[in-house]
C-alpha atoms as a PDB file:
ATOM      1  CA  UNK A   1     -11.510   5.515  13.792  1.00  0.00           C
ATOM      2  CA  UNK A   2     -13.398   5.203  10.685  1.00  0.00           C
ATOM      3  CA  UNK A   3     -11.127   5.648   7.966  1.00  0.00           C
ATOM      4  CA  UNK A   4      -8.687   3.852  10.065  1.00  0.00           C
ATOM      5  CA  UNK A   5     -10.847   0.860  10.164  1.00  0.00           C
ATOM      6  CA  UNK A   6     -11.709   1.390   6.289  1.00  0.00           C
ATOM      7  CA  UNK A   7      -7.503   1.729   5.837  1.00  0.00           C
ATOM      8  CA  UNK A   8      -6.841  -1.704   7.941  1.00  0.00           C
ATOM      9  CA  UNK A   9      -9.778  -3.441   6.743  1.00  0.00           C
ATOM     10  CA  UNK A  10      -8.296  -3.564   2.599  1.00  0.00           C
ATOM     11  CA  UNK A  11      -4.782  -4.989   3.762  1.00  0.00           C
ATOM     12  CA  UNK A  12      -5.617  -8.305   4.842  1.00  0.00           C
ATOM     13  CA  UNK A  13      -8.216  -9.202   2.148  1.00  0.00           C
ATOM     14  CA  UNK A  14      -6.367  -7.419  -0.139  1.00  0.00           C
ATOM     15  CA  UNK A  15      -4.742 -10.803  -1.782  1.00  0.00           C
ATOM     16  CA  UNK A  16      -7.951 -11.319  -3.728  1.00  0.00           C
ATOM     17  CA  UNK A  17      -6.295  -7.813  -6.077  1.00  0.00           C
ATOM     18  CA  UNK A  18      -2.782  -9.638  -5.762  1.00  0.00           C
ATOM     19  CA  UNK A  19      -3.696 -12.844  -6.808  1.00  0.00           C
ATOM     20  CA  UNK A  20      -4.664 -11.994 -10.120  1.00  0.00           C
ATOM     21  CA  UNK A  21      -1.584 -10.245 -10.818  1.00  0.00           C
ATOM     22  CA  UNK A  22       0.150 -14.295 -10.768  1.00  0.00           C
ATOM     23  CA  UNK A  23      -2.344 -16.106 -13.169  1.00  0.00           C
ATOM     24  CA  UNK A  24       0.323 -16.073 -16.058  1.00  0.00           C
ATOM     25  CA  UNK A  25       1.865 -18.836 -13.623  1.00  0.00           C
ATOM     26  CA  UNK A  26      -0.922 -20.734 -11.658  1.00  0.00           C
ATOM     27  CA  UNK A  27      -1.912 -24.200 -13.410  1.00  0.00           C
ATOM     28  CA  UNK A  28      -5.492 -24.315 -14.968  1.00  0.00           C
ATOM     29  CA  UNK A  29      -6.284 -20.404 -13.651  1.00  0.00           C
ATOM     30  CA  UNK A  30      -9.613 -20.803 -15.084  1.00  0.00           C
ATOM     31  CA  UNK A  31     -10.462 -23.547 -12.293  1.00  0.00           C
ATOM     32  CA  UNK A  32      -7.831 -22.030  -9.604  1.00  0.00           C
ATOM     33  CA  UNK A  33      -7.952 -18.433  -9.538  1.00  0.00           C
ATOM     34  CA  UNK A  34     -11.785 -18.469  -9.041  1.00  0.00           C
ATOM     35  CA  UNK A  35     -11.828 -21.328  -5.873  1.00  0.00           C
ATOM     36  CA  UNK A  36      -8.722 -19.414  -4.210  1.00  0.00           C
ATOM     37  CA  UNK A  37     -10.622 -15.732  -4.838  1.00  0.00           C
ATOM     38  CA  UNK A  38     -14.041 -17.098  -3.185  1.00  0.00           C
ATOM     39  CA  UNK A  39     -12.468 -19.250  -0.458  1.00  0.00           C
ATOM     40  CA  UNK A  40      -9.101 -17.151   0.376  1.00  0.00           C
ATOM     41  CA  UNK A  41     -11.645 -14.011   0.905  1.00  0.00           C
ATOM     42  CA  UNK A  42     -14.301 -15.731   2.445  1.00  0.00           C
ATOM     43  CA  UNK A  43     -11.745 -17.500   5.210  1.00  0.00           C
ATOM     44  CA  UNK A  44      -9.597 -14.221   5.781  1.00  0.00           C
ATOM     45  CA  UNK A  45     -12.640 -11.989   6.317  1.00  0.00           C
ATOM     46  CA  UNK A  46     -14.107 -14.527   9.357  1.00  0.00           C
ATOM     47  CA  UNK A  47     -10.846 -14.436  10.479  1.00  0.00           C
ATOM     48  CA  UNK A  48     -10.134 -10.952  10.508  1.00  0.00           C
ATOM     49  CA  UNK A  49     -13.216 -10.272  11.510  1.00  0.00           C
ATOM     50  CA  UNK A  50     -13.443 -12.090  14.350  1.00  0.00           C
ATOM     51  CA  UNK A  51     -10.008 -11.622  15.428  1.00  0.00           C
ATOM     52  CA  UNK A  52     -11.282  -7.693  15.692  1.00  0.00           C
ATOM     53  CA  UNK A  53     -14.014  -8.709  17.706  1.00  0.00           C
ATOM     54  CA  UNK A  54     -11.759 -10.204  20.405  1.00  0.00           C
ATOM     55  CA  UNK A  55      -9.420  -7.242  20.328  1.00  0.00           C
ATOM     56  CA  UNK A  56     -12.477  -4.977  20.708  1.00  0.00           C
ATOM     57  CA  UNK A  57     -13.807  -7.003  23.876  1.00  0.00           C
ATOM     58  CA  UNK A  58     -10.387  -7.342  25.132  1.00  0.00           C
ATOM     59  CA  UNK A  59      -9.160  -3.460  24.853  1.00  0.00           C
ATOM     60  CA  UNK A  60     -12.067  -0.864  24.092  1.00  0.00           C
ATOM     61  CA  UNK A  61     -12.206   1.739  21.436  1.00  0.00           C
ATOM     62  CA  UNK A  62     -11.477   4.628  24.368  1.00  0.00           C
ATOM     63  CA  UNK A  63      -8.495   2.423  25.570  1.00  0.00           C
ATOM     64  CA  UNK A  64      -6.843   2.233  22.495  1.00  0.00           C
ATOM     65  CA  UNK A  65      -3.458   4.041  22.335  1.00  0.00           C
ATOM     66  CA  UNK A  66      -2.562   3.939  18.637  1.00  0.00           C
ATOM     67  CA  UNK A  67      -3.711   1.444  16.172  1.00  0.00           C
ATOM     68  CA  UNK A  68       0.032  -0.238  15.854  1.00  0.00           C
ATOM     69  CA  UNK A  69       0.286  -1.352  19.920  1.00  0.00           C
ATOM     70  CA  UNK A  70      -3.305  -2.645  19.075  1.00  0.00           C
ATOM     71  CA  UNK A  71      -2.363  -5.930  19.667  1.00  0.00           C
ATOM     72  CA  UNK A  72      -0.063  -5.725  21.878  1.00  0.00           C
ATOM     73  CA  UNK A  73      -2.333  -4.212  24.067  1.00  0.00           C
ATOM     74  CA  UNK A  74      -4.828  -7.240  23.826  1.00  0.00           C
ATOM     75  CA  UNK A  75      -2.072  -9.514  24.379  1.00  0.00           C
ATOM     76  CA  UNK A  76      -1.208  -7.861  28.032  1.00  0.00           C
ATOM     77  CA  UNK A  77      -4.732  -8.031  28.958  1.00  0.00           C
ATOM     78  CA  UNK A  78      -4.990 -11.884  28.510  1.00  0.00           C
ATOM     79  CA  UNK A  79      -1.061 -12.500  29.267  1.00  0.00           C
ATOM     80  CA  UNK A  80       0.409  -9.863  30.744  1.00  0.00           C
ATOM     81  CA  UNK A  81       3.508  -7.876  29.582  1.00  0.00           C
ATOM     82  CA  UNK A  82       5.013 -11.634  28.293  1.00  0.00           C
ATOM     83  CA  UNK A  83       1.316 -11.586  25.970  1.00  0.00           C
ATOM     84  CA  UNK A  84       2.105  -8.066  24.700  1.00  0.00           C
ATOM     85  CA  UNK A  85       5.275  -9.210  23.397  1.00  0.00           C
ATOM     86  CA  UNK A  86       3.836 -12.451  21.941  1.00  0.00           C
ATOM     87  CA  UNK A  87       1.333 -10.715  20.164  1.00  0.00           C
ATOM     88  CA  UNK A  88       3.456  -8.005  18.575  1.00  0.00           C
ATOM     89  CA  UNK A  89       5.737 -10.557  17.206  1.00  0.00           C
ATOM     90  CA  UNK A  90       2.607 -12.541  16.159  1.00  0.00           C
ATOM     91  CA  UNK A  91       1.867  -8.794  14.594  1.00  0.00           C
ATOM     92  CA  UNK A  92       5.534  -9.118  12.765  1.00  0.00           C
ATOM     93  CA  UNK A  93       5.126 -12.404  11.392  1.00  0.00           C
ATOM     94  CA  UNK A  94       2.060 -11.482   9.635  1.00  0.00           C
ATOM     95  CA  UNK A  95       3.324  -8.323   8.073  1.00  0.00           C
ATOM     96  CA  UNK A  96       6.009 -10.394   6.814  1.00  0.00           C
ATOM     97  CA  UNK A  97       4.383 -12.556   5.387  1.00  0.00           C
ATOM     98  CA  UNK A  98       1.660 -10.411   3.516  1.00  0.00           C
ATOM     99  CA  UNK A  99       5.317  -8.437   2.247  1.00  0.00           C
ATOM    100  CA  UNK A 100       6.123 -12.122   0.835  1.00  0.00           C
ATOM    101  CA  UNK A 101       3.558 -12.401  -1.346  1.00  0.00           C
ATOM    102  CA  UNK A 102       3.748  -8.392  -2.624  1.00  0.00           C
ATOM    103  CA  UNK A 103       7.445  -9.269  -3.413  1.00  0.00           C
ATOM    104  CA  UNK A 104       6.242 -11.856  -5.588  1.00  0.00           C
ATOM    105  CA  UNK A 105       2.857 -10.468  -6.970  1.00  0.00           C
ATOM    106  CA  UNK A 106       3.657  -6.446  -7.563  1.00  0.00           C
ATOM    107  CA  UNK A 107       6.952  -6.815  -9.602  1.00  0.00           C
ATOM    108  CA  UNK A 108       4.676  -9.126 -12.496  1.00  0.00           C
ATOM    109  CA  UNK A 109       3.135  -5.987 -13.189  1.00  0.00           C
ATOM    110  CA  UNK A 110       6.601  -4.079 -14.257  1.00  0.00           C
ATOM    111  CA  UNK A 111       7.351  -7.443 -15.855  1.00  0.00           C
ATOM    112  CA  UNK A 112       3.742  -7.634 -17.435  1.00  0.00           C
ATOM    113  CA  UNK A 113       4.109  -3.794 -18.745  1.00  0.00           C
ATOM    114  CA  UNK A 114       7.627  -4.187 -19.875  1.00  0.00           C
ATOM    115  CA  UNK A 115       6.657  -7.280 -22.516  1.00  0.00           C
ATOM    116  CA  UNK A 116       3.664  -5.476 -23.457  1.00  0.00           C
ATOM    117  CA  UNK A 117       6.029  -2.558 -24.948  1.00  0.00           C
ATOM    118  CA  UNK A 118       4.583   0.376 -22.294  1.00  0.00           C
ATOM    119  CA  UNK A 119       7.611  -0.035 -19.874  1.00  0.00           C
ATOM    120  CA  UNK A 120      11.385  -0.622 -20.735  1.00  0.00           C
ATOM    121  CA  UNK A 121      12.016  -3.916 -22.127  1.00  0.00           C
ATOM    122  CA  UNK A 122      15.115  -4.502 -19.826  1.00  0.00           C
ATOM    123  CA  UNK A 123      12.578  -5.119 -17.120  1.00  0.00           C
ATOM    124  CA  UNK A 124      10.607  -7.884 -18.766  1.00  0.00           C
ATOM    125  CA  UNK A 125      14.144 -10.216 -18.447  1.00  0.00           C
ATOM    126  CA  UNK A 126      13.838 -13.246 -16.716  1.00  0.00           C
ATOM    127  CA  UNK A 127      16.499 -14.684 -14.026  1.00  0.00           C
ATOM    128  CA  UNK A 128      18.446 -17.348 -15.924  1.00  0.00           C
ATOM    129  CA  UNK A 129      18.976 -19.254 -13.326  1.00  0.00           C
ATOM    130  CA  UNK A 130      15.525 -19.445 -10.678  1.00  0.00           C
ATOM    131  CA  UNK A 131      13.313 -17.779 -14.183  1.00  0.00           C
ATOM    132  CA  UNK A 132      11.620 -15.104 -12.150  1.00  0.00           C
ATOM    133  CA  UNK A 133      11.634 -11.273 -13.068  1.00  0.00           C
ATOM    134  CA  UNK A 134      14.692 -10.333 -11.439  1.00  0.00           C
ATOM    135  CA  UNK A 135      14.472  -6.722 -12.513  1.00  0.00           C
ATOM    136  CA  UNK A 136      10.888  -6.038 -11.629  1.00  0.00           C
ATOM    137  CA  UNK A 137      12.108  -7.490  -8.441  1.00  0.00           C
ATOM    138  CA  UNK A 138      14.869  -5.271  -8.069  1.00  0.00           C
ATOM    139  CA  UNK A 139      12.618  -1.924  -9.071  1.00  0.00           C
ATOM    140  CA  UNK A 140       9.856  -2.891  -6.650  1.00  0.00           C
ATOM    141  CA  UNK A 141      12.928  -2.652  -3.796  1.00  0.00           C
ATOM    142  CA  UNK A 142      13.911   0.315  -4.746  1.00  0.00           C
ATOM    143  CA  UNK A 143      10.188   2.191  -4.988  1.00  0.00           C
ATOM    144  CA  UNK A 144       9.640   0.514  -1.956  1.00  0.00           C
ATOM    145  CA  UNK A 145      12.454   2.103  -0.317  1.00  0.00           C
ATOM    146  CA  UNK A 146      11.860   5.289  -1.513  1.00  0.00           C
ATOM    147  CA  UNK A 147       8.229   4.971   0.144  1.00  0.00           C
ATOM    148  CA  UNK A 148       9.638   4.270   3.519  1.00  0.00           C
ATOM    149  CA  UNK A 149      12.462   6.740   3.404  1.00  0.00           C
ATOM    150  CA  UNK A 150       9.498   9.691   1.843  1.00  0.00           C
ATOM    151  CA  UNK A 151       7.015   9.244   4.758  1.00  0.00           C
ATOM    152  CA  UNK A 152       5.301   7.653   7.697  1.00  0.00           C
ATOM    153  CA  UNK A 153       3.447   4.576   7.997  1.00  0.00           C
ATOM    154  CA  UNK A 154       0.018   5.965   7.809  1.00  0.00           C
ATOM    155  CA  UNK A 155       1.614   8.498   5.101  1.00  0.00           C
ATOM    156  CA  UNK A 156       2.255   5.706   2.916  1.00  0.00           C
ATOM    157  CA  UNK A 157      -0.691   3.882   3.581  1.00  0.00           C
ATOM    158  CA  UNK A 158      -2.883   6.978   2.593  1.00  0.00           C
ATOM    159  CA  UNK A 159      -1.012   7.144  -0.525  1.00  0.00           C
ATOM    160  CA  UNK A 160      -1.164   4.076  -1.576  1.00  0.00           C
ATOM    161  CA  UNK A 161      -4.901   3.103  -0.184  1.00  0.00           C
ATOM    162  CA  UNK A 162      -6.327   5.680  -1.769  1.00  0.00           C
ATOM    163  CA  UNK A 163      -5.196   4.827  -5.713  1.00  0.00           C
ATOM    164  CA  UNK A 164      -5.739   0.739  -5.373  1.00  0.00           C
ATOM    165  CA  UNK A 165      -9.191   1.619  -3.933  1.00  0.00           C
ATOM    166  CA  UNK A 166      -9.368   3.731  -7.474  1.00  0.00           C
ATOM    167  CA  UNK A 167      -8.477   1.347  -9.428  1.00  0.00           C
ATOM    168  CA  UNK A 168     -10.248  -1.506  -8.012  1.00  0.00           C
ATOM    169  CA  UNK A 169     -13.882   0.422  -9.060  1.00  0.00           C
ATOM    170  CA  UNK A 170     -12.165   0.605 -12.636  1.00  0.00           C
ATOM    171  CA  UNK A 171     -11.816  -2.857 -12.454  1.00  0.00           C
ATOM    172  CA  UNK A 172     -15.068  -3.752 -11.334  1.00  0.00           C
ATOM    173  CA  UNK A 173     -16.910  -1.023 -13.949  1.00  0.00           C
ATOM    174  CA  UNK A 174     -15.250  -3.348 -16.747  1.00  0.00           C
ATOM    175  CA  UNK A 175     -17.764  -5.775 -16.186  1.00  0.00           C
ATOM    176  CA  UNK A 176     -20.314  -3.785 -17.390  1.00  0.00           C
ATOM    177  CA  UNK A 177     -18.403  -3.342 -20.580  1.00  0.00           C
ATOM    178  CA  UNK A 178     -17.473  -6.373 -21.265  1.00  0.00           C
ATOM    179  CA  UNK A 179     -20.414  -8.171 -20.505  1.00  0.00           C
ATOM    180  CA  UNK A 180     -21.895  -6.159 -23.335  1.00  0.00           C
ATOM    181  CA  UNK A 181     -18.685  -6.614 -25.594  1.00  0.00           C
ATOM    182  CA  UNK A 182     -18.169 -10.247 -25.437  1.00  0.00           C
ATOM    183  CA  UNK A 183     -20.872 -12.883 -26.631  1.00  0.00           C
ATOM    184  CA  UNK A 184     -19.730 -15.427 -24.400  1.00  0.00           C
ATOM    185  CA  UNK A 185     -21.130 -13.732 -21.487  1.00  0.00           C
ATOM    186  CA  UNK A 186     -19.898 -16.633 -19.195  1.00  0.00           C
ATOM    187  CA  UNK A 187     -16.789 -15.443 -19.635  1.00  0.00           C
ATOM    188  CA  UNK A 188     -17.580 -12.432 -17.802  1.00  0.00           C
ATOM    189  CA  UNK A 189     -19.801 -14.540 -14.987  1.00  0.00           C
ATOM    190  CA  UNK A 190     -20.650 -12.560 -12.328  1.00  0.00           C
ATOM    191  CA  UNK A 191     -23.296 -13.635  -9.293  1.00  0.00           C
ATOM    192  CA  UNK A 192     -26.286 -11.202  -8.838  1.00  0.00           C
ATOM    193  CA  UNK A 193     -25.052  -9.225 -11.813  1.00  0.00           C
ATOM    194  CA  UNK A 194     -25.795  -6.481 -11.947  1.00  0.00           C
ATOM    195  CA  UNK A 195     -26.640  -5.849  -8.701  1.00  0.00           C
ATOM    196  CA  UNK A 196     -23.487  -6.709  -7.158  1.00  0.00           C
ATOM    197  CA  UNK A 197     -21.393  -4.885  -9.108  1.00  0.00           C
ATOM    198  CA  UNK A 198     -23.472  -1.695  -8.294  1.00  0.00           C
ATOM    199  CA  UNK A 199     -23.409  -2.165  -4.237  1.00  0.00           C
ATOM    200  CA  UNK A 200     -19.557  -2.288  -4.686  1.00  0.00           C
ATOM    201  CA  UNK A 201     -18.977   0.720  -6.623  1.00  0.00           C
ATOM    202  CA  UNK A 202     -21.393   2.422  -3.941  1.00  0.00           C
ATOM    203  CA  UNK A 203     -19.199   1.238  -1.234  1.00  0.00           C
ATOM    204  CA  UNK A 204     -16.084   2.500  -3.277  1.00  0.00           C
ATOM    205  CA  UNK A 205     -17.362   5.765  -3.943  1.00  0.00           C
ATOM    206  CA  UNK A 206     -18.409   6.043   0.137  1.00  0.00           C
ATOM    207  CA  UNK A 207     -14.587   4.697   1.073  1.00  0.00           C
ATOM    208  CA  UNK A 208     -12.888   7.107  -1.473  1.00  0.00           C
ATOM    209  CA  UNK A 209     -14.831  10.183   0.449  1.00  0.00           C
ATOM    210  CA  UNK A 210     -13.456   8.688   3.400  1.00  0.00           C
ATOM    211  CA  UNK A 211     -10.061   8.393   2.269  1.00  0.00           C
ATOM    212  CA  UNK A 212      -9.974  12.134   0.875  1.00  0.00           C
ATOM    213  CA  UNK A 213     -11.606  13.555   3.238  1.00  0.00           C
ATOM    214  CA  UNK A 214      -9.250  12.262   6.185  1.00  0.00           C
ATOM    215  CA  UNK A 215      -5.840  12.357   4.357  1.00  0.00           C
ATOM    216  CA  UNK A 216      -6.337  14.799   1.418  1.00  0.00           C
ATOM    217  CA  UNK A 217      -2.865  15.608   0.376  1.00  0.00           C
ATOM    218  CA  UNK A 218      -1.587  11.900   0.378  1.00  0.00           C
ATOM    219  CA  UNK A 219      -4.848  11.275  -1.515  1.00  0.00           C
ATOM    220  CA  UNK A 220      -3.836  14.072  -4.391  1.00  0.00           C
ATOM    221  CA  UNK A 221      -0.598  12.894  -4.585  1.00  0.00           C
ATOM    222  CA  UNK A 222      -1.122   9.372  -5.093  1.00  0.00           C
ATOM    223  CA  UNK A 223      -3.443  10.300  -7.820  1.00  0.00           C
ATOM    224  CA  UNK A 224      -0.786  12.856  -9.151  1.00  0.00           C
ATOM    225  CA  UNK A 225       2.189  10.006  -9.193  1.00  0.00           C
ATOM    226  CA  UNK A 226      -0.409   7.705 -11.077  1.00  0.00           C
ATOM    227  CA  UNK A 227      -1.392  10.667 -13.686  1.00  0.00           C
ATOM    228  CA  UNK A 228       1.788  11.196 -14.536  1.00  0.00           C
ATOM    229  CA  UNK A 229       2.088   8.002 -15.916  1.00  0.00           C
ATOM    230  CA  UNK A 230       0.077   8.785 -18.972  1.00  0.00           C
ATOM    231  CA  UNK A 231       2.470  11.556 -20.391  1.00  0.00           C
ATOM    232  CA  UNK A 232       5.104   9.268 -19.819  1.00  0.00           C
ATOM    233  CA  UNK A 233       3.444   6.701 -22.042  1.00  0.00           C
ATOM    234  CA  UNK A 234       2.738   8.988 -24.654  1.00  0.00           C
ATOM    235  CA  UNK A 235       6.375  10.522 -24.982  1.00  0.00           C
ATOM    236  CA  UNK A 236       8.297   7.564 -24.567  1.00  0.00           C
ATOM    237  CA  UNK A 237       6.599   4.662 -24.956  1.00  0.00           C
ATOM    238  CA  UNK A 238       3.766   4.745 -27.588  1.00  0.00           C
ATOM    239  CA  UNK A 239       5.779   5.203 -30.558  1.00  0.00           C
ATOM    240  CA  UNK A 240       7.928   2.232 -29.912  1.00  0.00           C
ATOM    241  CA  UNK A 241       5.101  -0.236 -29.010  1.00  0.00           C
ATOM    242  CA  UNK A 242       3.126   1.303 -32.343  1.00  0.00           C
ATOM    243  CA  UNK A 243       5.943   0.588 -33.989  1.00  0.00           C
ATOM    244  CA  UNK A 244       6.242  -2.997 -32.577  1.00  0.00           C
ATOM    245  CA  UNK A 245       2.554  -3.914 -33.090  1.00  0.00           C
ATOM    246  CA  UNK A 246       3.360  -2.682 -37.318  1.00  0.00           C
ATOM    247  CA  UNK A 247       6.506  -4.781 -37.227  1.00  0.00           C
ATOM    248  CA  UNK A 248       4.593  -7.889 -36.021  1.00  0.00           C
ATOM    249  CA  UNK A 249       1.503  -7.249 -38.174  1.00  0.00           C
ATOM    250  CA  UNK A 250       3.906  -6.770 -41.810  1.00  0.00           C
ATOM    251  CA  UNK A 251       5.577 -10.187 -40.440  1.00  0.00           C
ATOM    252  CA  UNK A 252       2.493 -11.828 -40.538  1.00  0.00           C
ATOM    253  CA  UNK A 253       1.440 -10.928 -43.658  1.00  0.00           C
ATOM    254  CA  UNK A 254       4.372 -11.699 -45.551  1.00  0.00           C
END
């Protein structure tokens, strides 16, 4: 019930990751990004949390069937079988439209890769008539397929969990780096620094032993699909964007 809980509780405040991922096209990001990060977070998590608090009253732990008739389960107890429906279809709606904003948030990083010279150019195109990245769009489907045809639910979700949670302590370990690169410190502003950053990367390290320790092999391959990247790089693409970053350098000094 534990990892479960830890699995379930990234997804819905996972949009803080996302968001980031769409600066490129969000009007004065300084201002934005950081009043939709604090305020999108802080209003899901009452949310969520308190939506789990109902569910718990409503349907106890030792009740509980399987975590995906959750809901529906709370909705017969206030409703009836009518409630059980409701609520699975309230279940549906959401889902859709957290995959709404993944369709529009994961395929920037293909995009972002591809015009950065360490992914195939083809996929940095934009749509000429709507100006979106068509391609990356196109390549998330079909990796997203793949997913869904490859495994189960929780199979996937293992998989995947396991690698974002990895990355996000990367992310977060920056700070300290940068903070100690870049003069302008503000830059890099971070509240209760660097104590915050610490508890988090604690909290990491205690959901990653979670993670492995329940779903092992999804864990190893996830990281094993993501290693794999790095030959990849260095056979096909570092030459070319070497050779891209000498082009634009002799241009500029001639």
């Amino acid at each position: 019930l534990i990892v479960t809980g830890v699995q379930t509780c990234a997804l819905p405040i996972s949009g803080w990751w996302d968001l980031g991922k769409l600066a490129g096209e969000v009007k004065n990001p300084g201002r934005t990004l950081p009043l939709a990060l604090a305020y999108g977070v802080i209003i899901i998590m009452i949310v969520y949390v308190l939506t789990s608090f109902a569910f718990v009253y409503l349907v106890p732990l030792d009740q509980v069937t399987s975590g995906e008739t959750f809901a529906a389960q709370a909705g017969e107890v206030l409703f009836g079988r009518a409630g059980g429906l409701i609520f699975s279809l309230v279940v549906v709606v959401a889902v859709l439209g957290s995959l709404a904003a993944v369709v529009m948030s994961a395929p920037r990083v293909y995009f972002a890769m591809a015009r950065d010279g360490v992914f195939f150019p083809s996929v940095a195109a934009l749509h000429k008539h709507f100006e979106t990245p068509a391609r990356a769009i196109a390549l998330q489907a079909v990796l997203a397929s793949v997913l869904v045809i490859a495994g189960s639910f929780n199979e996937i979700l293992s998989y995947f969990v396991f690698v974002v949670v990895v990355f996000i302590a990367f992310t977060v370990a920056a700070l300290f780096k940068f903070r100690r690169k870049d003069s302008d410190s503000v830059r890099y502003l971070t509240p209760g620094y660097p104590v915050t950053p610490v508890v988090f990367l604690i909290m990491i390290v205690f959901m990653l032993v979670l993670l492995g320790g329940n779903n092992p092999k999804q864990a190893f391959l996830g990281v094993a699909v993501v290693a794999l990247g790095l030959p990849v790089y260095l056979l096909v693409f570092r030459n070319k964007r070497l050779g891209a970053a000498g082009r634009v350098e002799r241009g500029s000094t001639q």
